[in-house]
Protein backbone atom coordinates (compact mmCIF):
# COMPACT_ATOMS: atom_id res chain seq x y z
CA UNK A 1 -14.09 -33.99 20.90
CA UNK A 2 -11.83 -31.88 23.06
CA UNK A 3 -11.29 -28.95 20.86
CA UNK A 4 -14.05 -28.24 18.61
CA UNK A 5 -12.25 -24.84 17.72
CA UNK A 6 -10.63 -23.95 14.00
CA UNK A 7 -7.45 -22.74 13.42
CA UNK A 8 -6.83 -19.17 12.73
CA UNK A 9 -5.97 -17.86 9.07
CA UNK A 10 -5.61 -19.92 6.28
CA UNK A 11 -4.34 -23.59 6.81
CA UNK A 12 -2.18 -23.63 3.35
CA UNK A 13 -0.61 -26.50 4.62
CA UNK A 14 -3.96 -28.64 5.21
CA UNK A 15 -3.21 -31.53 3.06
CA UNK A 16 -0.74 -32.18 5.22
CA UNK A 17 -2.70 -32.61 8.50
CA UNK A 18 -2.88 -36.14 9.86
CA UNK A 19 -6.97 -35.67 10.07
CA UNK A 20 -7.01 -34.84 6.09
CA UNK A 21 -4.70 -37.50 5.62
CA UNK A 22 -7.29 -39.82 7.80
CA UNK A 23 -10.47 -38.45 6.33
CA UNK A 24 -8.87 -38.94 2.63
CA UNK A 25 -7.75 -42.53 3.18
CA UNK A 26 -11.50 -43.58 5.06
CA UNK A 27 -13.57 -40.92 2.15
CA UNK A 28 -11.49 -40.86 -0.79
CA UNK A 29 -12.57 -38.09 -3.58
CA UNK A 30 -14.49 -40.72 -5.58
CA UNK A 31 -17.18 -41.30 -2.50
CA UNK A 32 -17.68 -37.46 -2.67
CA UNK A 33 -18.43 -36.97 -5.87
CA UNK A 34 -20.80 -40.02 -5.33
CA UNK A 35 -22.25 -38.61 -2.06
CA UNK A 36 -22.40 -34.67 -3.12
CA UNK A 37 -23.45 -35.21 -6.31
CA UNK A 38 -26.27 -33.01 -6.88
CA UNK A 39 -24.28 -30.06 -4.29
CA UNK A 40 -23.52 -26.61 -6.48
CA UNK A 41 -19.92 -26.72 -8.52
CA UNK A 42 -18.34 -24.58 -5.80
CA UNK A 43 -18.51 -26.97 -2.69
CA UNK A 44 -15.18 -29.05 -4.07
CA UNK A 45 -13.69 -32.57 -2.36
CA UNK A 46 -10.76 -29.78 -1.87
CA UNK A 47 -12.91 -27.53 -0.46
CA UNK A 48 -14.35 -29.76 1.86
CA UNK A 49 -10.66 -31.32 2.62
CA UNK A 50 -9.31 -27.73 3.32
CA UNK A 51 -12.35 -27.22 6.10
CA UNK A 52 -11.03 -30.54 7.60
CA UNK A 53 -7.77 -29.12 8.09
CA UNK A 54 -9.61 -26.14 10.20
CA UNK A 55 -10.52 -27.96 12.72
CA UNK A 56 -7.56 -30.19 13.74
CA UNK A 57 -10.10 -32.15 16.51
CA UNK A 58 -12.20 -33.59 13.64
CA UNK A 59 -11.21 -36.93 12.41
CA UNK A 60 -8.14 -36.16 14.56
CA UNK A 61 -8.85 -37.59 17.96
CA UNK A 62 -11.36 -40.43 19.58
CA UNK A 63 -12.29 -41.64 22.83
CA UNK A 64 -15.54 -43.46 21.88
CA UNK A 65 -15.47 -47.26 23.65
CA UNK A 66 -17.26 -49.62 21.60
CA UNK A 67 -20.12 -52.01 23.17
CA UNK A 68 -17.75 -54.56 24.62
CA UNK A 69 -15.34 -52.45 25.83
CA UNK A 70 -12.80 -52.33 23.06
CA UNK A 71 -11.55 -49.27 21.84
CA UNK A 72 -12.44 -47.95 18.46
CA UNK A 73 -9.77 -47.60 15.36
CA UNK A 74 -9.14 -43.84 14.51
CA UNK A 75 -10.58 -45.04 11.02
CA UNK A 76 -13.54 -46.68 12.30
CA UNK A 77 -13.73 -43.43 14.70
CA UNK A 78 -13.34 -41.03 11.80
CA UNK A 79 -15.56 -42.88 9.55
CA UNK A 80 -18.38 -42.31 12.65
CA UNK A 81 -17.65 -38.66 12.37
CA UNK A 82 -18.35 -38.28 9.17
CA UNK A 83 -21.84 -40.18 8.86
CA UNK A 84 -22.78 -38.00 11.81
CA UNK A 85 -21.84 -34.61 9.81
CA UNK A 86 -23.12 -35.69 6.98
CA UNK A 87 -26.26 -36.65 8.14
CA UNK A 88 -26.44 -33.36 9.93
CA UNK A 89 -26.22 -32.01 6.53
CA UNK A 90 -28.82 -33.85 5.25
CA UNK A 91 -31.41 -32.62 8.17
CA UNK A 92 -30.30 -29.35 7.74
CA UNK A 93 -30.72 -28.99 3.60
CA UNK A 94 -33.51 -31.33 3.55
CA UNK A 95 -31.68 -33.72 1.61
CA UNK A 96 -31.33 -31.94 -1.92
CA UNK A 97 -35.22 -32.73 -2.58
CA UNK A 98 -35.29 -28.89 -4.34
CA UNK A 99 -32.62 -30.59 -7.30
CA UNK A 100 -34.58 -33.53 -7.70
CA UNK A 101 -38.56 -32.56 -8.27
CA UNK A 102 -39.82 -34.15 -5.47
């Protein structure tokens, strides 16, 4: 990623970034609700989508080179993005073990 930065302000135009358009299409509202399902009522798909649209790099550019030389899609590169957030997440909140008991 070349520009890990965020975008100043508000971005009250996010939905219509190219990288929210990308992340919706590869992780579509229905995954989220599957994925965050046990997260508190205020961390929304819309939420998350409008934090996307901070950081125009994210889902928004790839130079990773597969094994045998070809290049990656920008969905196949986005869709590596996000399993490597998200399982950053997970590390980091110890995997919502304090909702479930264990």
């Amino acid at each position: 990623m070349d520009a890990g930065m965020a975008l100043e302000g508000t971005v009250s135009d996010y939905a219509t970034k190219d990288n929210v358009i990308r992340v919706k299409s590869v992780f579509p509202e229905t995954d989220f609700e599957d994925v965050f399902s046990l997260r508190k009522s205020v961390y929304t798909y819309e939420g998350f989508l409008n934090a996307v649209g901070k950081f125009s790099a994210f889902c928004g550019e790839h130079k990773l080179k597969k094994t045998n030389g070809d290049a990656w899609t920008d969905d196949d590169a986005c869709r590596r993005e996000l399993a490597t957030l998200f399982a950053h997440i997970n590390q980091e909140t110890g995997g919502g073990k304090w909702n479930t008991g264990l």
